[in-house]
Protein backbone atom coordinates (compact mmCIF):
# COMPACT_ATOMS: atom_id res chain seq x y z
CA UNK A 1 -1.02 9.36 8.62
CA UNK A 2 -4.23 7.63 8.77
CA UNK A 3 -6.78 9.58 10.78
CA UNK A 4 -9.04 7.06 12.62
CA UNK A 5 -10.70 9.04 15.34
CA UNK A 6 -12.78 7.17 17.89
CA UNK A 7 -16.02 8.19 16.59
CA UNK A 8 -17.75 7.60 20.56
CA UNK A 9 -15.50 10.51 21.39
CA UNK A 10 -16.75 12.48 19.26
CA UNK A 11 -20.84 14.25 18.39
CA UNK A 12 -21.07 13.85 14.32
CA UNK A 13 -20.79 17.51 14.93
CA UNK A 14 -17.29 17.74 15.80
CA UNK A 15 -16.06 14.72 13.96
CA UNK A 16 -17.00 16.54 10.74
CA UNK A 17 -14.35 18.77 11.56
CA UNK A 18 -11.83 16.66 11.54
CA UNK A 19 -9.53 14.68 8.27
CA UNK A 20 -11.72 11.01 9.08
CA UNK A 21 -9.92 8.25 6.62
CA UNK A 22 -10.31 3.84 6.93
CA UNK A 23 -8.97 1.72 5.09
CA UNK A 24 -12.32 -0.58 4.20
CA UNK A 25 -11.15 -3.35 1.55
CA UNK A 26 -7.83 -3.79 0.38
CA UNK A 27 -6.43 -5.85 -2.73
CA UNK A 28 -9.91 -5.17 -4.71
CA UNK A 29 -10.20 -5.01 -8.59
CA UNK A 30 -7.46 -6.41 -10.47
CA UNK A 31 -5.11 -3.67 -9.95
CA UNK A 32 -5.29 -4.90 -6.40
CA UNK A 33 -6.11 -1.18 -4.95
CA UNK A 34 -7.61 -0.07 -1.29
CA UNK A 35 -10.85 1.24 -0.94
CA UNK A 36 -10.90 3.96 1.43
CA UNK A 37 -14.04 5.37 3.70
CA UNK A 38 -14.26 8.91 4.83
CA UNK A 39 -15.62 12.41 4.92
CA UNK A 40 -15.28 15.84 2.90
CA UNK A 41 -12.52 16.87 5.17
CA UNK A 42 -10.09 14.40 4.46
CA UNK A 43 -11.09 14.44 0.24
CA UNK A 44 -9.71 18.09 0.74
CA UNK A 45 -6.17 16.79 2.56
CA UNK A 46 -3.49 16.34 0.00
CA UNK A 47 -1.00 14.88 2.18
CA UNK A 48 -3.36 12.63 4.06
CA UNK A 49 -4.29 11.51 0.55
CA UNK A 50 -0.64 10.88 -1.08
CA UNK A 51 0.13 8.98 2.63
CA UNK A 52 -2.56 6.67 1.92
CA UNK A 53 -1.61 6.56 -2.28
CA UNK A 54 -5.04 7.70 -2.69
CA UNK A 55 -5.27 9.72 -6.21
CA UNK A 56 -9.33 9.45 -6.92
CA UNK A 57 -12.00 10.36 -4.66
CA UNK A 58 -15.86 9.92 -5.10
CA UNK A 59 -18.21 12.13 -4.09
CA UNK A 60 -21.36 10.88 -3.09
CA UNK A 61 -23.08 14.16 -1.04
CA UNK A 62 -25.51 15.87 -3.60
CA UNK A 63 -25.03 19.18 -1.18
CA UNK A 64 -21.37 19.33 -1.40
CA UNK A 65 -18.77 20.22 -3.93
CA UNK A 66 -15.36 19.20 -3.52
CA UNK A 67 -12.46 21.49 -5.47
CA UNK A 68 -9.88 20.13 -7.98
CA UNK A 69 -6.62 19.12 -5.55
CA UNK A 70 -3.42 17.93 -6.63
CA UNK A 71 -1.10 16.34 -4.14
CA UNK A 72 2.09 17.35 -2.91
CA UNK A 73 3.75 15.00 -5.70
CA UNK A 74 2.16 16.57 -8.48
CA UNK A 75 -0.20 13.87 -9.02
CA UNK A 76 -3.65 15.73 -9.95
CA UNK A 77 -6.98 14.04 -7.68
CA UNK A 78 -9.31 12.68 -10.18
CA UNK A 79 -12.76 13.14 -8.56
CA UNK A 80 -15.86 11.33 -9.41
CA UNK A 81 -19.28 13.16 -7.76
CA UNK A 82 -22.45 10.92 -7.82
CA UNK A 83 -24.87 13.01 -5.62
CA UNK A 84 -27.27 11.41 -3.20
CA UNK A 85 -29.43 12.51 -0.48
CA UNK A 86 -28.94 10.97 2.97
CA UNK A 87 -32.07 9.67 3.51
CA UNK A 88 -35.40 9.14 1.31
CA UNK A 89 -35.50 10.79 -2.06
CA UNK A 90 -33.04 8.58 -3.83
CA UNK A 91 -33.61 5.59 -6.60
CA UNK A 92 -32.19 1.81 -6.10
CA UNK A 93 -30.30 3.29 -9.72
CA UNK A 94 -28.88 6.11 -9.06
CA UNK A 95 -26.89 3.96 -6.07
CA UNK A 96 -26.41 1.05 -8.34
CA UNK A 97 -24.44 4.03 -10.33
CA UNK A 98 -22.44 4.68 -7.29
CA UNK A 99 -21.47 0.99 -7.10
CA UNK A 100 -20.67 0.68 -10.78
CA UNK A 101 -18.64 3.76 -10.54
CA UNK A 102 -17.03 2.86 -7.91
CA UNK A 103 -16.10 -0.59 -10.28
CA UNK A 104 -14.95 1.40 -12.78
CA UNK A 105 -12.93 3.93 -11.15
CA UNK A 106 -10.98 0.31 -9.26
CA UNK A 107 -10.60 -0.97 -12.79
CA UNK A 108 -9.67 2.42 -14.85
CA UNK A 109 -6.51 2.17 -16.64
CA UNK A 110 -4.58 5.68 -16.07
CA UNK A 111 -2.60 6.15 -19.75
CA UNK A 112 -1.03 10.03 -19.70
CA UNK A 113 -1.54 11.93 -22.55
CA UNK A 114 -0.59 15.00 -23.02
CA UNK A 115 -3.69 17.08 -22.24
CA UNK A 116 -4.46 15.45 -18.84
CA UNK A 117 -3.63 16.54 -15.26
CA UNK A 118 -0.66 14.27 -14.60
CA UNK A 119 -1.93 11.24 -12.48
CA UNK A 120 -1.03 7.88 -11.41
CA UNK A 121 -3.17 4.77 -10.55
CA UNK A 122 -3.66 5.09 -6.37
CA UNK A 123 -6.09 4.00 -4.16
CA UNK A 124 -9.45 5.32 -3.87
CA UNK A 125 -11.67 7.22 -1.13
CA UNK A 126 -15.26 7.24 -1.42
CA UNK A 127 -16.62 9.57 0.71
CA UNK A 128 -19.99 12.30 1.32
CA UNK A 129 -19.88 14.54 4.46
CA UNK A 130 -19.11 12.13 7.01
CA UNK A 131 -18.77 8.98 5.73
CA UNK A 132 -21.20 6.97 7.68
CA UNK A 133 -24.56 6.47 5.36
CA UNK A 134 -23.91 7.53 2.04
CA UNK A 135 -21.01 6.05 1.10
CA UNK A 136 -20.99 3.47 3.49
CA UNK A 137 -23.84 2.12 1.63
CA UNK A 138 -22.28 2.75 -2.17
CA UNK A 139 -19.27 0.71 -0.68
CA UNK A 140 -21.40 -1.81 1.03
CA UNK A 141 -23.14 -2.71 -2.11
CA UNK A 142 -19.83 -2.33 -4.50
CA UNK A 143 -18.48 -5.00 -2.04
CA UNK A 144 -21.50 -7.42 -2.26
CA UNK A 145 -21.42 -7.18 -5.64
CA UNK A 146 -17.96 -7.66 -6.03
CA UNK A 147 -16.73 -9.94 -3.81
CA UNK A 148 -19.67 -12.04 -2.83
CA UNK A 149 -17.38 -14.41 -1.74
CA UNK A 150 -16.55 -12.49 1.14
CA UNK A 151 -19.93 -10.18 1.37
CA UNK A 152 -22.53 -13.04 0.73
CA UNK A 153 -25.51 -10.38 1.59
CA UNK A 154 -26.14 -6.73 1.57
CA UNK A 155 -25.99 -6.90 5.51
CA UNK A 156 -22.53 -8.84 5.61
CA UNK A 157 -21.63 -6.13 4.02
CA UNK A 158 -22.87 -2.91 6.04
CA UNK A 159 -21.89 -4.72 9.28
CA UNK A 160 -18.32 -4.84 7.48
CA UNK A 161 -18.13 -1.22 7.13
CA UNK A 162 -19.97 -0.60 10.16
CA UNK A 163 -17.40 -1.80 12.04
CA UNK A 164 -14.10 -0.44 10.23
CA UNK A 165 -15.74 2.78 10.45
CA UNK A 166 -16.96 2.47 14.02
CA UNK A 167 -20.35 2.62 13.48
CA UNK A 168 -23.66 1.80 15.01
CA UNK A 169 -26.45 -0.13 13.89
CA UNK A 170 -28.28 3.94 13.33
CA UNK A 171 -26.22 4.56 10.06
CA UNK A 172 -26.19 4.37 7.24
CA UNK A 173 -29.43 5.41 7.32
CA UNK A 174 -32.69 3.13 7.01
CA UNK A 175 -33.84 4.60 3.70
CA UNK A 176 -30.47 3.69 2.13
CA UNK A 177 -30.62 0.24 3.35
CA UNK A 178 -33.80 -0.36 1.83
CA UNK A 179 -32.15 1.42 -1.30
CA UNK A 180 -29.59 -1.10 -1.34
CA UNK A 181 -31.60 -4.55 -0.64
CA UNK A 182 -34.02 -2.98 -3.82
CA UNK A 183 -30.81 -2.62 -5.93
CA UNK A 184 -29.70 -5.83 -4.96
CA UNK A 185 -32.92 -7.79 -6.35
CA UNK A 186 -32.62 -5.20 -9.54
CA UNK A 187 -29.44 -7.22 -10.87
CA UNK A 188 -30.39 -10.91 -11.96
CA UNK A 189 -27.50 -11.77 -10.45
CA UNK A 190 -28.94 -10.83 -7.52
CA UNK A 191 -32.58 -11.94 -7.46
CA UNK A 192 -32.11 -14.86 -4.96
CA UNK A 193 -34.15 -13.96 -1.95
CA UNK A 194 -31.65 -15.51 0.64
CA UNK A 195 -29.01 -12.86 -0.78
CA UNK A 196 -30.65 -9.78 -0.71
């Protein structure tokens, strides 16, 4: 089960409370997984996470830690934690990280060896307290990079996730924006000033 509350019912407050999990890009990386955005609640919900085949989370709240989980099946949660500040404070590289982790964590190949947690490839949920500026931007930006076919600019992008996630035009949060249109024109790839 998908947990998709409507966020108007809800103050930030009490939506914090509850397992909050969308689907924001499906078929992405050559593995052709779903990238998932949400909040701390539903990183910590093992069977909300094997419903959705999720079996990595990122972490992108530098004020929260999120404990090892395995899931019902057995599969162990491989968690990634890239800690950002909601607001001012950050650098356009420590989100490009974000992004590129994000990349790699799509395209990681998931061979078993003997002194691993068992897991299985799965679908991943990027996530930081409440999913609405954080990783909303890191997702925004792994998108525009990724599939700029889809996500021409930075903003195509946002208003993408602004709407799966049912957001409005406050978050993410302006200091992240700027963060992302100043990682944007860090890449080469990237420099145009129509994209960014």
């Amino acid at each position: 089960m998908t947990v998709k509350p409507h966020t108007a019912q809800f103050t930030e407050e009490q939506e914090d409370e509850l397992a909050v999990l969308f689907p924001v890009l499906e078929a992405t990386g050559s593995h052709g997984l779903t990238l998932f955005i949400g909040n701390r609640v539903a990183a910590a919900n093992p069977v909300l996470l094997q419903e959705n085949n999720i079996t990595s989370t990122m972490n992108l709240a530098v004020n929260i830690e999120i404990a090892p989980l395995s899931l019902p099946d057995g599969t162990r949660v491989r968690r990634t934690h890239i800690g950002l500040i909601d607001g001012p404070g950050n650098t356009p590289e420590h989100l490009l990280a974000a992004a590129f982790a994000i990349s790699g964590i799509v395209e990681q190949e998931s061979p078993g060896k003997s002194h691993y947690p068992a897991h299985r490839r799965g679908n991943l949920l990027v996530h930081c307290r409440g999913g609405r500026s954080r990783s909303a931007t890191a997702i925004a930006l792994y998108m525009h990079m990724h599939h700029p076919d889809r996500f021409e600019t930075i903003e195509a992008a946002v208003d993408h996730v602004r709407r799966v996630r049912g957001l409005d035009t406050t978050q993410p949060q302006p200091a992240m924006l700027e963060m992302a249109r100043a990682a944007c024109r860090m890449i080469p790839a990237f420099r145009r000033p129509d994209v960014c």
